[in-house]
PDB file of N, CA and C in Angstrom:
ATOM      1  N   UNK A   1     -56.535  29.899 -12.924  1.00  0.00           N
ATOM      2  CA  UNK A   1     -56.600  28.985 -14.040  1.00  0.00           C
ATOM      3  C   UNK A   1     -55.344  29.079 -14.900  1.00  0.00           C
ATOM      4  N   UNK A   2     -54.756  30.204 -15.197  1.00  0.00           N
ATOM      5  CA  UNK A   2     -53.719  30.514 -15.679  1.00  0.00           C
ATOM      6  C   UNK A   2     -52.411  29.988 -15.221  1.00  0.00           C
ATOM      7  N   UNK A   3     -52.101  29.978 -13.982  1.00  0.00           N
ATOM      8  CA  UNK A   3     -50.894  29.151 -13.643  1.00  0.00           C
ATOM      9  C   UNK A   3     -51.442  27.987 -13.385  1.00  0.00           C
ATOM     10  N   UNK A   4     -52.367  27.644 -13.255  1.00  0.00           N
ATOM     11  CA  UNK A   4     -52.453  25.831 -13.203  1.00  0.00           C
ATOM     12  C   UNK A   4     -51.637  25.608 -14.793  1.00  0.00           C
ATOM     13  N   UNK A   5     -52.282  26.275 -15.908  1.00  0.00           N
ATOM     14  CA  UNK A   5     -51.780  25.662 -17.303  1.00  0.00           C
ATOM     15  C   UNK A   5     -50.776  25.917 -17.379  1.00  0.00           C
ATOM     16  N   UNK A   6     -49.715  26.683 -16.963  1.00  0.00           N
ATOM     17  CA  UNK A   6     -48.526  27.161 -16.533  1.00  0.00           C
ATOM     18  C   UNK A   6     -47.611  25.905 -16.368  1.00  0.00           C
ATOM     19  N   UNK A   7     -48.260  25.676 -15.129  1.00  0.00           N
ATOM     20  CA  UNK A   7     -47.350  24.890 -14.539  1.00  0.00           C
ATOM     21  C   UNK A   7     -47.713  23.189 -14.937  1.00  0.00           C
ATOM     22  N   UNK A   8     -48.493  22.900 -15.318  1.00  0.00           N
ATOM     23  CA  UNK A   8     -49.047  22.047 -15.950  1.00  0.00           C
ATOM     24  C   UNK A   8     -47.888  22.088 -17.561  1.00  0.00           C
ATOM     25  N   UNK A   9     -47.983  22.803 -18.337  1.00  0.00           N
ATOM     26  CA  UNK A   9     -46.545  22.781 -19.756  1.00  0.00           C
ATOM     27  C   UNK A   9     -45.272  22.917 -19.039  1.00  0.00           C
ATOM     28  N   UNK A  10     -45.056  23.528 -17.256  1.00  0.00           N
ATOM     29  CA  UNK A  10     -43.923  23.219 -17.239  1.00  0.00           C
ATOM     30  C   UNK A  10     -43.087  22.056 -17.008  1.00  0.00           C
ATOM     31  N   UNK A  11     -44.632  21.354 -16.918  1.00  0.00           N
ATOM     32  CA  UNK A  11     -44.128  19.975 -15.776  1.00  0.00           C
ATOM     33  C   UNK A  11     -43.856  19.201 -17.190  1.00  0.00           C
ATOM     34  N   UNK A  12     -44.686  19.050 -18.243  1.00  0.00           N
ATOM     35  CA  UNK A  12     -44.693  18.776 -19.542  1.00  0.00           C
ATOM     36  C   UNK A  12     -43.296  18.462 -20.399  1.00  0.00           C
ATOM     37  N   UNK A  13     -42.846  19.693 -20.520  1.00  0.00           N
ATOM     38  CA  UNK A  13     -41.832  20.607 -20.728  1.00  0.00           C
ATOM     39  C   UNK A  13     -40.921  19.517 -20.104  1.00  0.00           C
ATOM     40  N   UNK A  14     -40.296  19.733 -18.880  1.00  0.00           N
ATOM     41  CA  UNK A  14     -39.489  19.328 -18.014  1.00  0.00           C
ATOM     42  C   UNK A  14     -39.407  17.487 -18.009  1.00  0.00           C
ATOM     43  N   UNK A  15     -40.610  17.129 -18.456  1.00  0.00           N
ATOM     44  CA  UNK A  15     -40.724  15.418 -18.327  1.00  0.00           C
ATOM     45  C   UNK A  15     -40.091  15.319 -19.449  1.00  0.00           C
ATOM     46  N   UNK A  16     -40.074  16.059 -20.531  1.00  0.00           N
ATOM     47  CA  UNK A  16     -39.287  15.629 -21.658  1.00  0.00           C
ATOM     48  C   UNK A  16     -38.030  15.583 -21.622  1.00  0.00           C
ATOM     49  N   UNK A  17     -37.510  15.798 -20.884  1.00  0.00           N
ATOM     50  CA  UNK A  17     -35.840  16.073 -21.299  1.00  0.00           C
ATOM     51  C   UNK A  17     -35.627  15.074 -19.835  1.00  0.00           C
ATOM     52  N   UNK A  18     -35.766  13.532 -20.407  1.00  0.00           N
ATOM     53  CA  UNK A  18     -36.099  12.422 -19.483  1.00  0.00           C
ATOM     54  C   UNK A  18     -33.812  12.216 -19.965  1.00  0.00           C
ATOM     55  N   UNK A  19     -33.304  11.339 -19.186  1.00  0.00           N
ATOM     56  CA  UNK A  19     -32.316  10.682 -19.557  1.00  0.00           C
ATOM     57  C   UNK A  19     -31.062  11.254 -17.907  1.00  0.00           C
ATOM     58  N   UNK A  20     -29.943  10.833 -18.363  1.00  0.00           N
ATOM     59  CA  UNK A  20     -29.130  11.072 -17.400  1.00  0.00           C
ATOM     60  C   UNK A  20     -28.500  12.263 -17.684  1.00  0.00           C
ATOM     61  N   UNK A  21     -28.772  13.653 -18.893  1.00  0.00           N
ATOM     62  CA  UNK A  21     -28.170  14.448 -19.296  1.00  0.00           C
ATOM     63  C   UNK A  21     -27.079  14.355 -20.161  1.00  0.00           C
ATOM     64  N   UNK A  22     -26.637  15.253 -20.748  1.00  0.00           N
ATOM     65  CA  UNK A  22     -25.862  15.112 -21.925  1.00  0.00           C
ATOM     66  C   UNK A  22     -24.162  14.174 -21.710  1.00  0.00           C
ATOM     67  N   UNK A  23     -24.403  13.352 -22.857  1.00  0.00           N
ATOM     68  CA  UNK A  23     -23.539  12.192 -22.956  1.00  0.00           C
ATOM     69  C   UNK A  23     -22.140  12.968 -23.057  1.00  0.00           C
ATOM     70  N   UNK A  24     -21.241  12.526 -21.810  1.00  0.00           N
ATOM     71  CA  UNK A  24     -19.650  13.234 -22.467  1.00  0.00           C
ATOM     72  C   UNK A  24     -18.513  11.845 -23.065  1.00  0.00           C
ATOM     73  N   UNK A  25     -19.176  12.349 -24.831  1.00  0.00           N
ATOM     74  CA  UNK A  25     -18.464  11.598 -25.911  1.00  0.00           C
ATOM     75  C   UNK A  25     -17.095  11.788 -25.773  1.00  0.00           C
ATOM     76  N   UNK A  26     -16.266  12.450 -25.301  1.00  0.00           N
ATOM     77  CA  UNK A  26     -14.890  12.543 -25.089  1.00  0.00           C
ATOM     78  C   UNK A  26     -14.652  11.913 -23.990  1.00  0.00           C
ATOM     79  N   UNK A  27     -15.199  11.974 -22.712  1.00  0.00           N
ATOM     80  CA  UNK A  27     -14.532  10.798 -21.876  1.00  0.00           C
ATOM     81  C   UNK A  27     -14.940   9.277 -22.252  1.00  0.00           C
ATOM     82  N   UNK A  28     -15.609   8.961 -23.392  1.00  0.00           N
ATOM     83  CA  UNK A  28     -16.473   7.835 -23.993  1.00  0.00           C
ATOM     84  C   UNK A  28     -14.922   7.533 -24.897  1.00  0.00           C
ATOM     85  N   UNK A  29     -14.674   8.319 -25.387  1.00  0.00           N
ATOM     86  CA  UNK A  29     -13.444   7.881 -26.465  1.00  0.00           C
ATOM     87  C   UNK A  29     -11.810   7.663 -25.591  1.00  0.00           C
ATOM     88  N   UNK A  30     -12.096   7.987 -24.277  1.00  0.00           N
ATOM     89  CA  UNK A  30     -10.733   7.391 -23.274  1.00  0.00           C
ATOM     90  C   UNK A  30     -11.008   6.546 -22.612  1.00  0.00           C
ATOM     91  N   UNK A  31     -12.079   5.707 -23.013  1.00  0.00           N
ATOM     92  CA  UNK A  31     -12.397   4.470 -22.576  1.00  0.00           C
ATOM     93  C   UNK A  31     -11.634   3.346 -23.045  1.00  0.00           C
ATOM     94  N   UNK A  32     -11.053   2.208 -22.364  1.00  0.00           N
ATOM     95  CA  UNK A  32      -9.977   0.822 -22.873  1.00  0.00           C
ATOM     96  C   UNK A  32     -10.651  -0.073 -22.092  1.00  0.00           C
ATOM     97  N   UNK A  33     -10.895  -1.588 -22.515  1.00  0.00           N
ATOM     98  CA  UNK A  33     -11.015  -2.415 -22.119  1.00  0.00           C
ATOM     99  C   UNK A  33     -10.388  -2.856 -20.864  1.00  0.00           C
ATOM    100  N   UNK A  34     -10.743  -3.048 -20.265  1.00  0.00           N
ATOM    101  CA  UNK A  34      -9.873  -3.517 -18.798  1.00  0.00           C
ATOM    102  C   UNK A  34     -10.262  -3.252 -17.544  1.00  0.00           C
ATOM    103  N   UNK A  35     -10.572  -1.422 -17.753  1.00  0.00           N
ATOM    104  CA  UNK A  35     -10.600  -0.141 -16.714  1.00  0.00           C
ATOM    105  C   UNK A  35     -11.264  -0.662 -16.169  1.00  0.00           C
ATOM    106  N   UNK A  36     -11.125  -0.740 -14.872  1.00  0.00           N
ATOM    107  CA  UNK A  36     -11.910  -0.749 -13.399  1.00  0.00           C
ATOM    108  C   UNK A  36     -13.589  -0.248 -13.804  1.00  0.00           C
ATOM    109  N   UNK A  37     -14.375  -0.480 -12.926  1.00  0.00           N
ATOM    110  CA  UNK A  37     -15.560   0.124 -13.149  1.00  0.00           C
ATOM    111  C   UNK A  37     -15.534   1.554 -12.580  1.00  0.00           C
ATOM    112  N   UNK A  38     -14.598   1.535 -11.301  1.00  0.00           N
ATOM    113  CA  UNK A  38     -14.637   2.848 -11.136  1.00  0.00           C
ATOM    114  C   UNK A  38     -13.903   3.897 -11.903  1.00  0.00           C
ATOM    115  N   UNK A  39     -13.260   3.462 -12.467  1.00  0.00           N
ATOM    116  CA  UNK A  39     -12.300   4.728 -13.597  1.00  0.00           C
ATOM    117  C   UNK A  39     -13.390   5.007 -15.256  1.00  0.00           C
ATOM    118  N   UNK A  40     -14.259   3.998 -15.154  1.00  0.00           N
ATOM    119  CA  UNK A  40     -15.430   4.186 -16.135  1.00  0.00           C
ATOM    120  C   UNK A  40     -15.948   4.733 -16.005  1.00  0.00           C
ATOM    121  N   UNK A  41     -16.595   5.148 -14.255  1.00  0.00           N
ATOM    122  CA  UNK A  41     -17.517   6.241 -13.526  1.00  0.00           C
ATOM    123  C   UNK A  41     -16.669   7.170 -13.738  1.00  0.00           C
ATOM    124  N   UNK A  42     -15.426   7.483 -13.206  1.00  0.00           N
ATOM    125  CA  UNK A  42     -14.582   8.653 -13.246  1.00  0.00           C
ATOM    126  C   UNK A  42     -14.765   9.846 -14.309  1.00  0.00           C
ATOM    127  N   UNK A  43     -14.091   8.853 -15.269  1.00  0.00           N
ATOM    128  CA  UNK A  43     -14.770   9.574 -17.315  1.00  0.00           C
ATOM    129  C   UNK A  43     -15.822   9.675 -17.557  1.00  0.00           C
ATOM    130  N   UNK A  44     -16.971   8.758 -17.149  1.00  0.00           N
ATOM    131  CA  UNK A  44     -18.357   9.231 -17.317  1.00  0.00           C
ATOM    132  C   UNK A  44     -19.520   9.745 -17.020  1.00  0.00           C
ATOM    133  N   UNK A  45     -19.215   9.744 -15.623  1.00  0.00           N
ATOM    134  CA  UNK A  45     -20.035  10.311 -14.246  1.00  0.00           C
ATOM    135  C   UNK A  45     -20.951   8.879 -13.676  1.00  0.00           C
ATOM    136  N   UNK A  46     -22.027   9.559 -13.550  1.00  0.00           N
ATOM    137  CA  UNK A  46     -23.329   8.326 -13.021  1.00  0.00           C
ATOM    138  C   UNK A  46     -23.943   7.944 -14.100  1.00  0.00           C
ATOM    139  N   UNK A  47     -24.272   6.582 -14.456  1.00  0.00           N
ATOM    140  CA  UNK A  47     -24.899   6.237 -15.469  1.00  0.00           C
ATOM    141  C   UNK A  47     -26.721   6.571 -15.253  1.00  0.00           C
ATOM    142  N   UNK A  48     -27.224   6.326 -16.395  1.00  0.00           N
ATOM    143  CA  UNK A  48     -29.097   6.415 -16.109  1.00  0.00           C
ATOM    144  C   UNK A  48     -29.615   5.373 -15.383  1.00  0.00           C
ATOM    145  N   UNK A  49     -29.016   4.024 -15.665  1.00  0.00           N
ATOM    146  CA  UNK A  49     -29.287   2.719 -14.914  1.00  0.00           C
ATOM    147  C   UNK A  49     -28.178   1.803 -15.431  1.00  0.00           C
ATOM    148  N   UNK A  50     -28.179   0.806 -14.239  1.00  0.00           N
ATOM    149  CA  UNK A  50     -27.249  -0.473 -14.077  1.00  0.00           C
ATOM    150  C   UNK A  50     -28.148  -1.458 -14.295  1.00  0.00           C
ATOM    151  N   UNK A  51     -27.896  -2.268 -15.351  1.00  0.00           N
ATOM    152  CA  UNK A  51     -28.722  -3.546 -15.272  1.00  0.00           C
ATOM    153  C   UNK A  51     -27.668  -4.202 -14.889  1.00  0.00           C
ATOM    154  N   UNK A  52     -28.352  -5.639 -14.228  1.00  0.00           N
ATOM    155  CA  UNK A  52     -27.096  -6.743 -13.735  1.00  0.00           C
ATOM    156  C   UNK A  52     -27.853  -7.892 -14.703  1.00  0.00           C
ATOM    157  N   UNK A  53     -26.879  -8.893 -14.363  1.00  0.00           N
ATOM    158  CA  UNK A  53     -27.359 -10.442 -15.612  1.00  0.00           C
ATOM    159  C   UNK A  53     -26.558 -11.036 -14.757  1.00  0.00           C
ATOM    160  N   UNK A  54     -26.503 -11.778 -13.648  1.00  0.00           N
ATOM    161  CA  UNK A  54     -26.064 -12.513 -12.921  1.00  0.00           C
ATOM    162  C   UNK A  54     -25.297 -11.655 -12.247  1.00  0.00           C
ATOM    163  N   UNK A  55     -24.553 -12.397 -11.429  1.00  0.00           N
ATOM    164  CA  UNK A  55     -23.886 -12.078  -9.844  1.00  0.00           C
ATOM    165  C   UNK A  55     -22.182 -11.505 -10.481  1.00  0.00           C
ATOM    166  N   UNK A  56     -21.576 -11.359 -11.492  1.00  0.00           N
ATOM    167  CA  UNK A  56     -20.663 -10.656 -11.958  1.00  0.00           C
ATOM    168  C   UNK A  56     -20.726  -9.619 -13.386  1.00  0.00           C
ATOM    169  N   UNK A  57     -21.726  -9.103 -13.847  1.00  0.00           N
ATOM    170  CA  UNK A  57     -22.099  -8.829 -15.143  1.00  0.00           C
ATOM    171  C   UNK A  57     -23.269  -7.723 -15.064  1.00  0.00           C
ATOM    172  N   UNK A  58     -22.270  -6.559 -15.935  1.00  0.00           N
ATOM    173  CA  UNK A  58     -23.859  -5.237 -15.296  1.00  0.00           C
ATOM    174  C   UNK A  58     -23.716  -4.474 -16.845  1.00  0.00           C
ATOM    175  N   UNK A  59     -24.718  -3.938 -16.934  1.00  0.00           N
ATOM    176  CA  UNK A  59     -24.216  -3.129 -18.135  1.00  0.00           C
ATOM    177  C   UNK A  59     -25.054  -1.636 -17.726  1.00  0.00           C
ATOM    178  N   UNK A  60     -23.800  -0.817 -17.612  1.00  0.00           N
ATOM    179  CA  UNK A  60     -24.174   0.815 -17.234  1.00  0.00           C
ATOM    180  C   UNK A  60     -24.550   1.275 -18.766  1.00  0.00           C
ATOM    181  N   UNK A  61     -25.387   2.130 -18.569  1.00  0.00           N
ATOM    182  CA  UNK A  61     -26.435   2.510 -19.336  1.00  0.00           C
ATOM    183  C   UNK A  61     -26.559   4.347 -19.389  1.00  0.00           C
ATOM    184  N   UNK A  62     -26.308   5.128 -20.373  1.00  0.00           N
ATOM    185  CA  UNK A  62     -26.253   6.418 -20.191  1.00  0.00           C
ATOM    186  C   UNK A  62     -27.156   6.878 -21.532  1.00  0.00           C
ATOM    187  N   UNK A  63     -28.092   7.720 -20.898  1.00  0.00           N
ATOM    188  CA  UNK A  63     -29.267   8.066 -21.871  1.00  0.00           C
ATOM    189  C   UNK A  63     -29.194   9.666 -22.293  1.00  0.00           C
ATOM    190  N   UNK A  64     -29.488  10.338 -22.826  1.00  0.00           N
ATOM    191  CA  UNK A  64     -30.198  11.641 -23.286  1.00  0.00           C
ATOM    192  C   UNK A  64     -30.834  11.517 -24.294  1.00  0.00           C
ATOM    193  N   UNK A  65     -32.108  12.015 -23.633  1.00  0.00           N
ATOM    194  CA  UNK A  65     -33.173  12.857 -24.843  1.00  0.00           C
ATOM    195  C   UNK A  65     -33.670  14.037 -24.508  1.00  0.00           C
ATOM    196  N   UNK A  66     -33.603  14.404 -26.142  1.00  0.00           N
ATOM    197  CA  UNK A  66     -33.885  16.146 -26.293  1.00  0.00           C
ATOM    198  C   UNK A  66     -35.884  16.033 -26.214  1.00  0.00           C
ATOM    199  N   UNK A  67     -36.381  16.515 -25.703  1.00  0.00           N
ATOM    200  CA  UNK A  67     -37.488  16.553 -26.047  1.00  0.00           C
ATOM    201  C   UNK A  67     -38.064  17.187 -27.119  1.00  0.00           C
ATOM    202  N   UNK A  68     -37.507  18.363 -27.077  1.00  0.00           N
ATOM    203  CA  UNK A  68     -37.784  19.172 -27.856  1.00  0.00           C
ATOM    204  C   UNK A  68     -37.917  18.347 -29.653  1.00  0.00           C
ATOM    205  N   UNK A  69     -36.307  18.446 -29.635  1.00  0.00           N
ATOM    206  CA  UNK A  69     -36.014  17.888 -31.176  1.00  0.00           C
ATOM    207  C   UNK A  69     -36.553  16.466 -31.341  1.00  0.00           C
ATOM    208  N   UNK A  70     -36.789  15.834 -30.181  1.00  0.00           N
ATOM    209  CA  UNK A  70     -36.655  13.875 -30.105  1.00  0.00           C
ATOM    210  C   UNK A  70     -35.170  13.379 -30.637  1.00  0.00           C
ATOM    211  N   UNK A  71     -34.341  13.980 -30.487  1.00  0.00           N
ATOM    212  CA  UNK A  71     -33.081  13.257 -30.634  1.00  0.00           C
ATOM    213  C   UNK A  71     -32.878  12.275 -29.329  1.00  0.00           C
ATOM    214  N   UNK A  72     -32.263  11.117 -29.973  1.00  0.00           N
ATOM    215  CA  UNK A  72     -31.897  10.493 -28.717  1.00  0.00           C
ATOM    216  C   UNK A  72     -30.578   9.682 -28.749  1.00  0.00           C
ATOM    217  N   UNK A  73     -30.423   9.616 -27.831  1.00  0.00           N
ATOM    218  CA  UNK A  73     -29.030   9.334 -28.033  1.00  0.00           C
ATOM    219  C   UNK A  73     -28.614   8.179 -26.556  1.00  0.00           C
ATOM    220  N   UNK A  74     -27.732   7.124 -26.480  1.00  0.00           N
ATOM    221  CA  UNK A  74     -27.572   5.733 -25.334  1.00  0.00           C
ATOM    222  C   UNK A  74     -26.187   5.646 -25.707  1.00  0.00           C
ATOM    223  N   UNK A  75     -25.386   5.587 -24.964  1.00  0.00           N
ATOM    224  CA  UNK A  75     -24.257   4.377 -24.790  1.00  0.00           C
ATOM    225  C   UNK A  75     -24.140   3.271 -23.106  1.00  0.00           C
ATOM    226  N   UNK A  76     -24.133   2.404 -23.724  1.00  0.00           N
ATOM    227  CA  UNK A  76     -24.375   0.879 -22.675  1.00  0.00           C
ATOM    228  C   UNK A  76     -22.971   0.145 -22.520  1.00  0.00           C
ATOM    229  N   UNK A  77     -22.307   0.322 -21.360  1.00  0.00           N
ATOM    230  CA  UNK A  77     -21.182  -0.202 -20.935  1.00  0.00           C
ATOM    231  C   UNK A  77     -21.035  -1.730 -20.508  1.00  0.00           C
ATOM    232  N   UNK A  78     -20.565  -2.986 -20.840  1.00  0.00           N
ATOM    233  CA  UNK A  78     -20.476  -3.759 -20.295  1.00  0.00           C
ATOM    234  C   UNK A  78     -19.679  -4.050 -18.993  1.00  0.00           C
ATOM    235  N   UNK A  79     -19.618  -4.234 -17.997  1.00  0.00           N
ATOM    236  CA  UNK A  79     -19.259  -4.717 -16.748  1.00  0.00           C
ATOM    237  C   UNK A  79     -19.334  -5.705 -16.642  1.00  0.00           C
ATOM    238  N   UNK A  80     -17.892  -6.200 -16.596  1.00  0.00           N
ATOM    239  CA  UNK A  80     -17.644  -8.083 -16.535  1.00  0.00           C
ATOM    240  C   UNK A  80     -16.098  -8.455 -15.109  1.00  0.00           C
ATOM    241  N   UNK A  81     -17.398  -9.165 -14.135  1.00  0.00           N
ATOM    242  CA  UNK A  81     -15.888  -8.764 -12.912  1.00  0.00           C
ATOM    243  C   UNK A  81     -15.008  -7.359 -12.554  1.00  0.00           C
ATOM    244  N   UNK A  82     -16.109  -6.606 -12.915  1.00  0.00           N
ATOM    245  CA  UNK A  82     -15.826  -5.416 -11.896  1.00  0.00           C
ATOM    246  C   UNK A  82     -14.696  -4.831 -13.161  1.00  0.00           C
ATOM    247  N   UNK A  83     -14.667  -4.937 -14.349  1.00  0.00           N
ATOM    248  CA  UNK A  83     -13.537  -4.152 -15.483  1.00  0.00           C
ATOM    249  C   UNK A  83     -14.699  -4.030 -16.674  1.00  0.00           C
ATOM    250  N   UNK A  84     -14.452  -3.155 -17.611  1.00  0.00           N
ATOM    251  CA  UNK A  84     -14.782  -2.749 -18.802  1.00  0.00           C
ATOM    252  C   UNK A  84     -14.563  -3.995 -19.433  1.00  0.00           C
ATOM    253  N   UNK A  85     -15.646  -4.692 -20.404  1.00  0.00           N
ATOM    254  CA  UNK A  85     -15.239  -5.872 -20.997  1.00  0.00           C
ATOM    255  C   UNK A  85     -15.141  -5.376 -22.870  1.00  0.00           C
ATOM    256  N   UNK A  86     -15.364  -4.144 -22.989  1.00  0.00           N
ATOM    257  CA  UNK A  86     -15.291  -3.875 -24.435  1.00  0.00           C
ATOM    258  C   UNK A  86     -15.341  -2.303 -24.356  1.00  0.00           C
ATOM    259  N   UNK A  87     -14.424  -1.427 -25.218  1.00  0.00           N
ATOM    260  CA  UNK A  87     -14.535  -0.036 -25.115  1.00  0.00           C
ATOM    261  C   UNK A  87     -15.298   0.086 -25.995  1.00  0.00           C
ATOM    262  N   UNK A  88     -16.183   1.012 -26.285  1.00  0.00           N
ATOM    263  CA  UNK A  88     -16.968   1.508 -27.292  1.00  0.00           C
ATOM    264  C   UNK A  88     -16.107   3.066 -29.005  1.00  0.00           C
ATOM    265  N   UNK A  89     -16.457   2.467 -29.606  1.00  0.00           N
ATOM    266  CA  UNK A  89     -15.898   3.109 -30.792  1.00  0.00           C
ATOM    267  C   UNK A  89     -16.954   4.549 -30.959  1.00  0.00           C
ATOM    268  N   UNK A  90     -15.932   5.675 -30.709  1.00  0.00           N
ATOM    269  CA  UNK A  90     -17.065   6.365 -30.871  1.00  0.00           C
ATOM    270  C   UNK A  90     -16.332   7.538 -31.840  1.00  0.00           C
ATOM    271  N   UNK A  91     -17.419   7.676 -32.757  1.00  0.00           N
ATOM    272  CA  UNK A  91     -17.370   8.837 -34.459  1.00  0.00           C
ATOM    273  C   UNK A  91     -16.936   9.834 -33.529  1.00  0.00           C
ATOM    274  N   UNK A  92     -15.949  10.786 -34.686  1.00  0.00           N
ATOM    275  CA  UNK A  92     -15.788  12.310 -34.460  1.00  0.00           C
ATOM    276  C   UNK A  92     -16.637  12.934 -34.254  1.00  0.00           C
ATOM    277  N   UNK A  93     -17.899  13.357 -34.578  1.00  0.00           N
ATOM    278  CA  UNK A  93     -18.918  13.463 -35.157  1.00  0.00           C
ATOM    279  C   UNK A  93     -19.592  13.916 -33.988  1.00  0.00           C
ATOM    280  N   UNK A  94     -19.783  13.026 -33.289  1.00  0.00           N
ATOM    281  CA  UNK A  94     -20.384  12.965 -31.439  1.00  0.00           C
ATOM    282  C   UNK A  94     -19.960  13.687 -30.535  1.00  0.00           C
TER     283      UNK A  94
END
């Protein structure tokens, strides 16, 4: 009975800390309008999900949440013809 509840808070535990893992805000701030999609992956790794909006237009999507604290935190890339269509401004702070 004891490791069922065990493993039962670990699974708990573990569902919380849902997202693509921690956001790297410094390759977020060497981001320029233009960049290839693949030099966007390069600086940012794998996004959480790609939405598309027609047949040239995606917007990569990078999530973390803390479970613990509920902090949460997204940055959403536009993809327009296969280039960055807007860099994102991102605080010192991050």
């Amino acid at each position: 009975m004891k490791s069922k509840f065990i493993a039962v808070l670990a699974a708990v535990v573990l569902s919380a800390c849902a997202g693509s893992g921690k956001i790297d805000w410094n390759g977020a701030r060497q981001l320029k309008a233009g960049m290839t999609e693949k030099e966007v992956l390069t600086l940012m790794g794998t996004p959480y999900s790609v939405r598309t909006s027609g047949p040239s237009t995606k917007l990569l999507v990078w999530v973390h949440v803390n479970g613990m604290t509920g902090m949460h935190q997204s940055l959403a890339l536009p993809i327009e013809n296969g280039v960055l269509k807007q860099a994102p401004s991102i605080p010192d702070n991050f």
